[in-house]
C-alpha atoms as a PDB file:
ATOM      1  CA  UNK A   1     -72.892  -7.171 -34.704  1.00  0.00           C
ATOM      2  CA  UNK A   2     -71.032  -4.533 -36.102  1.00  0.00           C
ATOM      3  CA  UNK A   3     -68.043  -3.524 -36.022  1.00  0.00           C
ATOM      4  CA  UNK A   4     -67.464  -0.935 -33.384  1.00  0.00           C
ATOM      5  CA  UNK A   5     -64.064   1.087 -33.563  1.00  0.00           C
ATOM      6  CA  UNK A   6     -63.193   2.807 -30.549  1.00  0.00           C
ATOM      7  CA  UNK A   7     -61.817   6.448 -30.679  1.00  0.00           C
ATOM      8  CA  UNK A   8     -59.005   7.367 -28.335  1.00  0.00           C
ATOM      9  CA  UNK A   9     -58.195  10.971 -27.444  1.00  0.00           C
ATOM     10  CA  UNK A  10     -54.800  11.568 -27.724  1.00  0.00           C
ATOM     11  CA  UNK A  11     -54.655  14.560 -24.471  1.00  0.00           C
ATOM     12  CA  UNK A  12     -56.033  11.554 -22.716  1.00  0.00           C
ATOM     13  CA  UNK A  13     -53.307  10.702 -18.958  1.00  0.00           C
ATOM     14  CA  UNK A  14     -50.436  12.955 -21.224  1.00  0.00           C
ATOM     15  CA  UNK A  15     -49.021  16.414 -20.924  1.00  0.00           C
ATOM     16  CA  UNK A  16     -49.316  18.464 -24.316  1.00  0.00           C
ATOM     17  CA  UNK A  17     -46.552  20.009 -25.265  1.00  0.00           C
ATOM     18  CA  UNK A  18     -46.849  23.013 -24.673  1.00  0.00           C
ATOM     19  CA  UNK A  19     -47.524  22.329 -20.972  1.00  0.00           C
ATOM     20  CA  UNK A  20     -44.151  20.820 -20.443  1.00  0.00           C
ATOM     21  CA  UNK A  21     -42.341  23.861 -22.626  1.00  0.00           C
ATOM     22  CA  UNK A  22     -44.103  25.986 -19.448  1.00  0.00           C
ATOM     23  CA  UNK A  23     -42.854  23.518 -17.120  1.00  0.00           C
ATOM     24  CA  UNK A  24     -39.412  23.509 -17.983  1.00  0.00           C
ATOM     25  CA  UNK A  25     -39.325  27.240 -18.536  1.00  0.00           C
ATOM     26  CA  UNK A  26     -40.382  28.152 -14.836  1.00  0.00           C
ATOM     27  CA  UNK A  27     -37.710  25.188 -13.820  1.00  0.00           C
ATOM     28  CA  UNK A  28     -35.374  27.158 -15.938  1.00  0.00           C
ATOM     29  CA  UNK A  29     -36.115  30.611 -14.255  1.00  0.00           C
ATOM     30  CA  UNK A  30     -36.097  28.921 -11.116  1.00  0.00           C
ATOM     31  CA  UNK A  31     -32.781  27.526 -11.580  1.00  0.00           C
ATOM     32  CA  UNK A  32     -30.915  30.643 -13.140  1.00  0.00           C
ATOM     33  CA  UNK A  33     -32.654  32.668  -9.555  1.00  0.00           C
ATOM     34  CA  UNK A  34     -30.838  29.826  -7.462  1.00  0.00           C
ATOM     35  CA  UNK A  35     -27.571  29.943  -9.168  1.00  0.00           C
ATOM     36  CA  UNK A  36     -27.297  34.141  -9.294  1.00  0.00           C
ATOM     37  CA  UNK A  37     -27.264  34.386  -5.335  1.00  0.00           C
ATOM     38  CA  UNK A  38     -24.964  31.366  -5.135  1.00  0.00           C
ATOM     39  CA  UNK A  39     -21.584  33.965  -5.136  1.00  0.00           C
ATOM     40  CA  UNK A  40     -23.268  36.591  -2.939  1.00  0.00           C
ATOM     41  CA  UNK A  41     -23.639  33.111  -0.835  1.00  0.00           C
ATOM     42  CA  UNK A  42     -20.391  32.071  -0.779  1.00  0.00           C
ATOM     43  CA  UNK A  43     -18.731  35.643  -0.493  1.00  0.00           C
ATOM     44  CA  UNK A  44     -21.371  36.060   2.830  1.00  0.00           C
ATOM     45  CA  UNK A  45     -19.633  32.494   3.819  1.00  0.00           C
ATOM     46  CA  UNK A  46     -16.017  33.489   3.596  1.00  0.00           C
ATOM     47  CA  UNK A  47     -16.509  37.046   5.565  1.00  0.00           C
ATOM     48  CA  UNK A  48     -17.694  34.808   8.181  1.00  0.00           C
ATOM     49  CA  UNK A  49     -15.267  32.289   8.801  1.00  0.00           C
ATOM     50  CA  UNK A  50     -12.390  35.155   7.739  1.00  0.00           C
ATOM     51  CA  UNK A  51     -14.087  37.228  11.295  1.00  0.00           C
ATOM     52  CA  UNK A  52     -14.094  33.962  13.174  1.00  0.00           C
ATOM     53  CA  UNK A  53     -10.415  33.433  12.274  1.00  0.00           C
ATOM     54  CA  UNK A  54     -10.010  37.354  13.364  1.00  0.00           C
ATOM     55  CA  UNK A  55     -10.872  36.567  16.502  1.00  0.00           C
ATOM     56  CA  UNK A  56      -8.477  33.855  17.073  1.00  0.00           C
ATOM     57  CA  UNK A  57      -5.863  36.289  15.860  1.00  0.00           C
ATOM     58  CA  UNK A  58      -6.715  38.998  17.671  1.00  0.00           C
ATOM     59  CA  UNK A  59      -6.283  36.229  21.008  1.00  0.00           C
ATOM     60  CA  UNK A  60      -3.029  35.332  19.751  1.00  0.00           C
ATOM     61  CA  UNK A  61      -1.844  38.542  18.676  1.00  0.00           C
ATOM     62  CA  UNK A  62      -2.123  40.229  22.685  1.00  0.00           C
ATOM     63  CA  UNK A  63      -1.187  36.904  24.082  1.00  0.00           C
ATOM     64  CA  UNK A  64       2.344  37.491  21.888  1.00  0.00           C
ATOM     65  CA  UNK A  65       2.714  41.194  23.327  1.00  0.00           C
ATOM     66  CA  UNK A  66       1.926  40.465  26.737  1.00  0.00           C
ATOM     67  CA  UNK A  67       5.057  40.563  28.878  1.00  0.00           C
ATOM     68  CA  UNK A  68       6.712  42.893  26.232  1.00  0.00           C
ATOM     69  CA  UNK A  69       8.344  46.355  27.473  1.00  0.00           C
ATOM     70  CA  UNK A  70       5.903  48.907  27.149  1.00  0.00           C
ATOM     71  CA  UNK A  71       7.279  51.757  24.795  1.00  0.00           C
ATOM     72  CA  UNK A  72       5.848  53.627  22.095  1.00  0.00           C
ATOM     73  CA  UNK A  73       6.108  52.421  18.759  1.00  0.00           C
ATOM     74  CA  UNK A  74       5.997  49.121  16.775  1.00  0.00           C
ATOM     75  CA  UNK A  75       5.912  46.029  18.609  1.00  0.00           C
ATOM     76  CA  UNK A  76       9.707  44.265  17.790  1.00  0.00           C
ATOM     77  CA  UNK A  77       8.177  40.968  16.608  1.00  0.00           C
ATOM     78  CA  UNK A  78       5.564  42.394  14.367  1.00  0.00           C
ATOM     79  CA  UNK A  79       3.981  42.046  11.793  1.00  0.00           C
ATOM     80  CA  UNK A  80       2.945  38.566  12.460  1.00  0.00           C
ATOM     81  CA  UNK A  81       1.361  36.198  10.207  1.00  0.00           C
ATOM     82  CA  UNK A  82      -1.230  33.797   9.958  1.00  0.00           C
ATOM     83  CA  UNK A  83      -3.042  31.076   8.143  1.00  0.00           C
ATOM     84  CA  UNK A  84      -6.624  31.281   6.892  1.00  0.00           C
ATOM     85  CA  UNK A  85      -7.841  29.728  10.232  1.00  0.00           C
ATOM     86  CA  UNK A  86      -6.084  32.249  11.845  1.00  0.00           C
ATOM     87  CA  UNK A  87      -3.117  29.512  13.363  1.00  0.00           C
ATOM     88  CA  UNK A  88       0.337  31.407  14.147  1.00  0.00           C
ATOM     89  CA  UNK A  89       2.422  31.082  11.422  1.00  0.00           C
ATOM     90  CA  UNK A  90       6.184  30.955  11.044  1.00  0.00           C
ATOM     91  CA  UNK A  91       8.371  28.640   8.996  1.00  0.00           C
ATOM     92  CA  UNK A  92       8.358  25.346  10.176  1.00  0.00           C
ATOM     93  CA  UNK A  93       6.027  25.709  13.370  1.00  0.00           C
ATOM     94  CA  UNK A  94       4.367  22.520  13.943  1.00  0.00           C
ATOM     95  CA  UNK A  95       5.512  21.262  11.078  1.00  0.00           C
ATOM     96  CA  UNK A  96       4.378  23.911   8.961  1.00  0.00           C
ATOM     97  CA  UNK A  97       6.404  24.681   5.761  1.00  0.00           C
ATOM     98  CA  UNK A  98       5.046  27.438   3.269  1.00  0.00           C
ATOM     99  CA  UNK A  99       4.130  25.885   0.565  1.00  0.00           C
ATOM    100  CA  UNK A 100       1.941  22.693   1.727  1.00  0.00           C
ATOM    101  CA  UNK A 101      -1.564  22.841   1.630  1.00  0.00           C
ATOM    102  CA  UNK A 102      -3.272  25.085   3.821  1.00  0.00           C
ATOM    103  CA  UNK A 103      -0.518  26.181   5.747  1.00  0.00           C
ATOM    104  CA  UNK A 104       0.240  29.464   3.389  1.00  0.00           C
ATOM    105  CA  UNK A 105       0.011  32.973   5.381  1.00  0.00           C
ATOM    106  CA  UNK A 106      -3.011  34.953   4.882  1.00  0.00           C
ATOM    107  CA  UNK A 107      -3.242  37.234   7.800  1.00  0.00           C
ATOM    108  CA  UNK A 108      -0.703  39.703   8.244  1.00  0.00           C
ATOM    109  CA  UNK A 109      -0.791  41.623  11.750  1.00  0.00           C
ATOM    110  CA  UNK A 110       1.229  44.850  12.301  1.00  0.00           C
ATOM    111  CA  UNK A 111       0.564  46.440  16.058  1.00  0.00           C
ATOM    112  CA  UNK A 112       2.169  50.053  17.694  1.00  0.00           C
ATOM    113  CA  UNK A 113       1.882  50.788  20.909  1.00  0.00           C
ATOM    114  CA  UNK A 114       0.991  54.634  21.058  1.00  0.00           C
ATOM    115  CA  UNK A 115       1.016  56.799  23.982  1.00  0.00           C
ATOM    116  CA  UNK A 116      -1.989  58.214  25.332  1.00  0.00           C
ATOM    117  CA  UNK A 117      -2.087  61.798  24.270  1.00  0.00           C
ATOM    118  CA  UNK A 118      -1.395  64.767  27.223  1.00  0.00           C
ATOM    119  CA  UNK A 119      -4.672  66.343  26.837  1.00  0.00           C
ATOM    120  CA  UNK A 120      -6.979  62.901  27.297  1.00  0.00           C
ATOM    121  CA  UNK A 121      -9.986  63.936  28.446  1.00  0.00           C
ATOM    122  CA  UNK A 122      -9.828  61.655  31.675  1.00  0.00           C
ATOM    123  CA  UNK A 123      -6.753  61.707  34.131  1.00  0.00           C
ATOM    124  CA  UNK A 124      -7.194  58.127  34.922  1.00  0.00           C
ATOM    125  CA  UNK A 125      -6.596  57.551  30.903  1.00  0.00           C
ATOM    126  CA  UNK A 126      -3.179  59.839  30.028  1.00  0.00           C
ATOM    127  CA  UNK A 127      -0.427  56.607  31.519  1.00  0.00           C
ATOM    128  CA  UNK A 128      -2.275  54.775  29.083  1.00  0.00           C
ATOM    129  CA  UNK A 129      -1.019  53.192  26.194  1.00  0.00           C
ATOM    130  CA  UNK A 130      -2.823  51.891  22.966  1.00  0.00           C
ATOM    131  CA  UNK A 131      -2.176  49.140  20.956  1.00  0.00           C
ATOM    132  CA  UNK A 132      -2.864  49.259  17.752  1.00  0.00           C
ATOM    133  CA  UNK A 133      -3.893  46.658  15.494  1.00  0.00           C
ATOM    134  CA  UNK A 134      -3.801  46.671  11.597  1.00  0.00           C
ATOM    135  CA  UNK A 135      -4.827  43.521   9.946  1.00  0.00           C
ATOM    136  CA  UNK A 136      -4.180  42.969   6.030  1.00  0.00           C
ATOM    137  CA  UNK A 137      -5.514  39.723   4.196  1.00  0.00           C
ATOM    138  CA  UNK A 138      -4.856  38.195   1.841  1.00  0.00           C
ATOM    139  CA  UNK A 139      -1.404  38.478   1.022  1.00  0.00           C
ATOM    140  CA  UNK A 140       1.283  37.298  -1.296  1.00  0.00           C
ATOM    141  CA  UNK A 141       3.882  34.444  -0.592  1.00  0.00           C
ATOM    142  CA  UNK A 142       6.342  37.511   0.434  1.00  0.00           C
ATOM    143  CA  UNK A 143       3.858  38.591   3.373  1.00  0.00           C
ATOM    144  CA  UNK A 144       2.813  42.040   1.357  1.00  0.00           C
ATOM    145  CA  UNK A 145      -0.777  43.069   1.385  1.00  0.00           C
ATOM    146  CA  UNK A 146      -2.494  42.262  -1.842  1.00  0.00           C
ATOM    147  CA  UNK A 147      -5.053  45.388  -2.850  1.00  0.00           C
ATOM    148  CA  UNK A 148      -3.271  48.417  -1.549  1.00  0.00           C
ATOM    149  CA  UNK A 149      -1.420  49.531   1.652  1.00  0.00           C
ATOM    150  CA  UNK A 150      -4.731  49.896   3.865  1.00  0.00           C
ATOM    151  CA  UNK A 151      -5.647  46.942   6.216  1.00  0.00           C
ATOM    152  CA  UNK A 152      -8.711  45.540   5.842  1.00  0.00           C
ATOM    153  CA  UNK A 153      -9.284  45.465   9.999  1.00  0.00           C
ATOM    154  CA  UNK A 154      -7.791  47.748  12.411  1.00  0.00           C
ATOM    155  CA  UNK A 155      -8.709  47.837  16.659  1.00  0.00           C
ATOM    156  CA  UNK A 156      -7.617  49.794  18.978  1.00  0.00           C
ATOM    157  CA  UNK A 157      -7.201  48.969  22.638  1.00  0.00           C
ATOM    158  CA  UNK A 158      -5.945  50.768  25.678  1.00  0.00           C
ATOM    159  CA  UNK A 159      -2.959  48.701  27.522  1.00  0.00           C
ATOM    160  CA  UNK A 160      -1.738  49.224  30.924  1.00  0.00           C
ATOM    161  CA  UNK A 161       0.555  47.472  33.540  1.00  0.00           C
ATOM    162  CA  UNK A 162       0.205  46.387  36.823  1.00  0.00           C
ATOM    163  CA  UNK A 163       2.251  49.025  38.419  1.00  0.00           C
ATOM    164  CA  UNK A 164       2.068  52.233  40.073  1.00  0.00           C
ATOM    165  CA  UNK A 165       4.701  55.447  39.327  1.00  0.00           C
ATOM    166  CA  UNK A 166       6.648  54.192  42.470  1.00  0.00           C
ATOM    167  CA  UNK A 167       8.676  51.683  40.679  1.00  0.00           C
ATOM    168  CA  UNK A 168      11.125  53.467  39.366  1.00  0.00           C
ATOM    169  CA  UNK A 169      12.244  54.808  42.848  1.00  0.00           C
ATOM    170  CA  UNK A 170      12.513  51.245  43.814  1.00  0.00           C
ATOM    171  CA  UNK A 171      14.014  49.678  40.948  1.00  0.00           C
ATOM    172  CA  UNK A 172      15.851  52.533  38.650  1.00  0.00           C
ATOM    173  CA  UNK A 173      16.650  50.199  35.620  1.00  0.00           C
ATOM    174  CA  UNK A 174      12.350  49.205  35.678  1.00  0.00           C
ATOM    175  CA  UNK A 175      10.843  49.498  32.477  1.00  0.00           C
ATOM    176  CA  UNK A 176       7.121  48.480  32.530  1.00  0.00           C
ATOM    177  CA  UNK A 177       5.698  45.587  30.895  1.00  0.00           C
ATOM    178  CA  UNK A 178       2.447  45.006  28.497  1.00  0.00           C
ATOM    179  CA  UNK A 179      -0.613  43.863  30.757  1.00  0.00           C
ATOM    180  CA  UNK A 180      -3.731  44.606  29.887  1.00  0.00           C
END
């Protein structure tokens, strides 16, 4: 019998190398593809939850006004302010202090009542009033808007009250209130 010696291929069940340099380059690409629309991501994530937290301002903020006396100019409470999940904010509210975690102002909410002008096209429109609302985010711990004097969200809505032009013939010291 001889002697037989068996020859084993090396590429035999492994990967050569240059298979696994491809490998781990198209990993690679892959990777740096992921990671370069990670901030677009997370920028598209905080415009949502900053309009969800709009919203809830926006509730708040005509909730606050309603009742008010309905006159021209800027509301006498305003501007208001608000957290980041768009929660009222004033020092010490629910145990709110500035300063703790998550309880800093972020929205800042500035509303005038303006009268409906004389030459509206519509008659039904010119006792109208509008309210209007300026939102600035974010801003700095002394409630100024950070990135220049124009809000970042404004809406306008038209206001009225309940009441007819009689009132004042009934009641002389009237002055009408915010409804909707």
């Amino acid at each position: 019998m001889k002697n037989r010696i068996r020859s084993v291929s090396l590429n035999e069940g492994a990967f050569s190398l240059v298979e696994v340099v491809l490998s781990v380059g198209i990993a690679a690409i892959a990777l740096v593809s992921l990671l370069g629309m990670l901030p677009y991501a997370m920028e598209s994530s905080r415009d949502g939850a900053d309009q969800t937290a709009i919203g809830t301002v926006l509730e708040d903020v005509h909730d606050r006004i309603k009742g008010k006396i309905l006159t021209p100019g800027e509301v006498d409470e305003s501007p208001f302010f608000y957290d980041q999940q768009g929660r009222f904010w004033a020092e010490g509210i629910g145990g709110r202090v500035s300063g703790e975690v998550g309880t800093d102002r972020f929205f800042r909410v500035e509303i005038e009542l303006r009268k409906a002008p004389a030459t509206a096209p519509y008659r039904h429109t010119r006792d109208l009033h509008a309210a209007v609302v300026s939102i600035f985010w974010p801003i700095d711990k002394n409630g100024n808007p950070l990135g220049g004097d124009e809000p970042k969200s404004s809406l306008s809505y038209f206001l009225t009250t309940l009441t007819g032009p009689d009132w004042e013939a009934i009641d002389p010291m009237y002055q009408p209130k915010i409804e909707y």
